[in-house]
Protein backbone atom coordinates (compact mmCIF):
# COMPACT_ATOMS: atom_id res chain seq x y z
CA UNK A 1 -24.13 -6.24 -35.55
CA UNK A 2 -24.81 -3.35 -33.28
CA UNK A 3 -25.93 -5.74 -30.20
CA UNK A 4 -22.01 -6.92 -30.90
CA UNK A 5 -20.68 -3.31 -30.82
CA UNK A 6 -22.31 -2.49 -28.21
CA UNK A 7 -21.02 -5.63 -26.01
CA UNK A 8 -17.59 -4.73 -26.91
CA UNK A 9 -17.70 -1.30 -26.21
CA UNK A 10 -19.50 -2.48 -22.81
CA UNK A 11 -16.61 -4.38 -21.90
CA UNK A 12 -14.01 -2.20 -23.04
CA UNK A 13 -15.78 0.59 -20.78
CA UNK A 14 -15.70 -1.82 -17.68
CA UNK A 15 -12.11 -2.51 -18.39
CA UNK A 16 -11.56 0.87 -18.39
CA UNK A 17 -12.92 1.13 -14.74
CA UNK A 18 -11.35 -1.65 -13.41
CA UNK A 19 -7.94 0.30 -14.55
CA UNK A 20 -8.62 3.35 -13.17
CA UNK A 21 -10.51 1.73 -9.67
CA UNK A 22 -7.08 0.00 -9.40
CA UNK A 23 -5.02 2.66 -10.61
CA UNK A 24 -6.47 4.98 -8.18
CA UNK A 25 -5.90 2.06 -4.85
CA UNK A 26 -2.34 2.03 -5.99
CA UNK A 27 -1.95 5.70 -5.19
CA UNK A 28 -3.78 5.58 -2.69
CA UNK A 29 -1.57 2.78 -1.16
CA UNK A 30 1.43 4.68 -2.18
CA UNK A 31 0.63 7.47 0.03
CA UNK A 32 -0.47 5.29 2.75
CA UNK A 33 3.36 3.46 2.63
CA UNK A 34 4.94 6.62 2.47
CA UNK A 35 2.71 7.63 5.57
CA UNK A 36 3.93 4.62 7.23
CA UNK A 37 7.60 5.14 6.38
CA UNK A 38 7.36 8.41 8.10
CA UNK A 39 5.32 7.41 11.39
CA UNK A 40 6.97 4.55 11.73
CA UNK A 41 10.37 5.95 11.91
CA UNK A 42 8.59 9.18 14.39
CA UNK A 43 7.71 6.63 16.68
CA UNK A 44 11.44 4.64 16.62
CA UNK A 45 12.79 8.27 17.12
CA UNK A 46 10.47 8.85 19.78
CA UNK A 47 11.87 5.05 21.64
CA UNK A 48 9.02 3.35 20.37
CA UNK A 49 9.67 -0.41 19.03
CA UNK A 50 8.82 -2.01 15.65
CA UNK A 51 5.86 -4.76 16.16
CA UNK A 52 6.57 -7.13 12.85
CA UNK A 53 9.35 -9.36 14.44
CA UNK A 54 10.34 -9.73 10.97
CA UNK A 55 11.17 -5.96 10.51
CA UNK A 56 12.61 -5.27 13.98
CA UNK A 57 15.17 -8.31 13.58
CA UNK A 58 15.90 -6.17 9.63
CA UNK A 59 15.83 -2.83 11.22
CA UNK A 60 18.53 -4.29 13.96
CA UNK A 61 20.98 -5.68 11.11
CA UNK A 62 19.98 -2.39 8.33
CA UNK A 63 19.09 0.87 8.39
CA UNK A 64 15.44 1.08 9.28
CA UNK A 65 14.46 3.52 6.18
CA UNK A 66 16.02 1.65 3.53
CA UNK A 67 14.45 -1.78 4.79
CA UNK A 68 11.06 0.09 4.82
CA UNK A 69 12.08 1.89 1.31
CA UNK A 70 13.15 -1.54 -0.35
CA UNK A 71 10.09 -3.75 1.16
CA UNK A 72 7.44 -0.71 0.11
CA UNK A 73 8.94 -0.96 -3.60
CA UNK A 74 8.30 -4.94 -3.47
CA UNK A 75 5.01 -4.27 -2.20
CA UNK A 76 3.90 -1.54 -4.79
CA UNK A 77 5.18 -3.57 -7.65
CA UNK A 78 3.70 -6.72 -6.24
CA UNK A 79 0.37 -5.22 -6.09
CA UNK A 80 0.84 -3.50 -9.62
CA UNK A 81 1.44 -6.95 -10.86
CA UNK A 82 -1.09 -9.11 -9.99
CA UNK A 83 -3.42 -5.77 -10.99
CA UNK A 84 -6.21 -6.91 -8.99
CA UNK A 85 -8.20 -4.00 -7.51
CA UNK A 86 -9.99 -6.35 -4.48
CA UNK A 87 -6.58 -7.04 -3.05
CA UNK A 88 -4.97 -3.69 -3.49
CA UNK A 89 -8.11 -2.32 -1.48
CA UNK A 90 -7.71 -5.18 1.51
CA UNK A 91 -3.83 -3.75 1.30
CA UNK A 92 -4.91 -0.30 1.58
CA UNK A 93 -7.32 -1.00 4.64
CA UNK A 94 -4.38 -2.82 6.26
CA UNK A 95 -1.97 0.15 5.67
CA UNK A 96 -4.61 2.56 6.90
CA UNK A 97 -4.66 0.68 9.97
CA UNK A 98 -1.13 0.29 10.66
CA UNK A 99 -0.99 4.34 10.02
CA UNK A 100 -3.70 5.01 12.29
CA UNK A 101 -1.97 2.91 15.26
CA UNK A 102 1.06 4.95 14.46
CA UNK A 103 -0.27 8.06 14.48
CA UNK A 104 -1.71 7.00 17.91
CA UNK A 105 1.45 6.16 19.61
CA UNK A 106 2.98 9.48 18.14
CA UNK A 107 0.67 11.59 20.33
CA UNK A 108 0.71 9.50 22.94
């Protein structure tokens, strides 16, 4: 009976992480959207040009912030959704990326 206990409370403890390892990459790539709202638009201010042909053909029709405002809510409740930690981290990685590269062509 204890060797049962003990499994439960083994897998309620690595349910526990799994929450909070996801629940932490979904702040994390909350921060990194709002990061890319704001570089993004500093480099459109600054005559630079959106890459995603998607988004540039949106941000020609719309107002460039709430296109990036509406698709980053999508995103963020997509990824809460599906609540799997491995592709909110390959998310994040992207986002850091596209950040970085903005920040880049900021200071250039």
């Amino acid at each position: 009976m204890t060797e049962l206990l003990g499994s439960k409370y083994a897998d309620q403890h690595s349910m526990d992480n799994f929450f909070c390892m996801n629940t932490g990459l979904l702040i994390l790539f909350c921060l990194l959207q709002a990061a890319d709202v704001y570089t993004t638009l500093t480099v459109l201010k600054q005559g630079g040009r959106e890459l995603n042909p998607v988004l540039a053909k949106l941000f020609a029709k719309f107002d460039p912030l709430a296109v990036m405002v509406g698709i980053k809510l999508v995103g963020v409740w997509a990824l809460w959704w599906v609540d799997m930690w491995m592709l909110t981290l390959a998310a994040c990685v992207v986002y850091a990326y596209v950040v970085n590269r903005n920040y880049w062509e900021i200071k250039k």
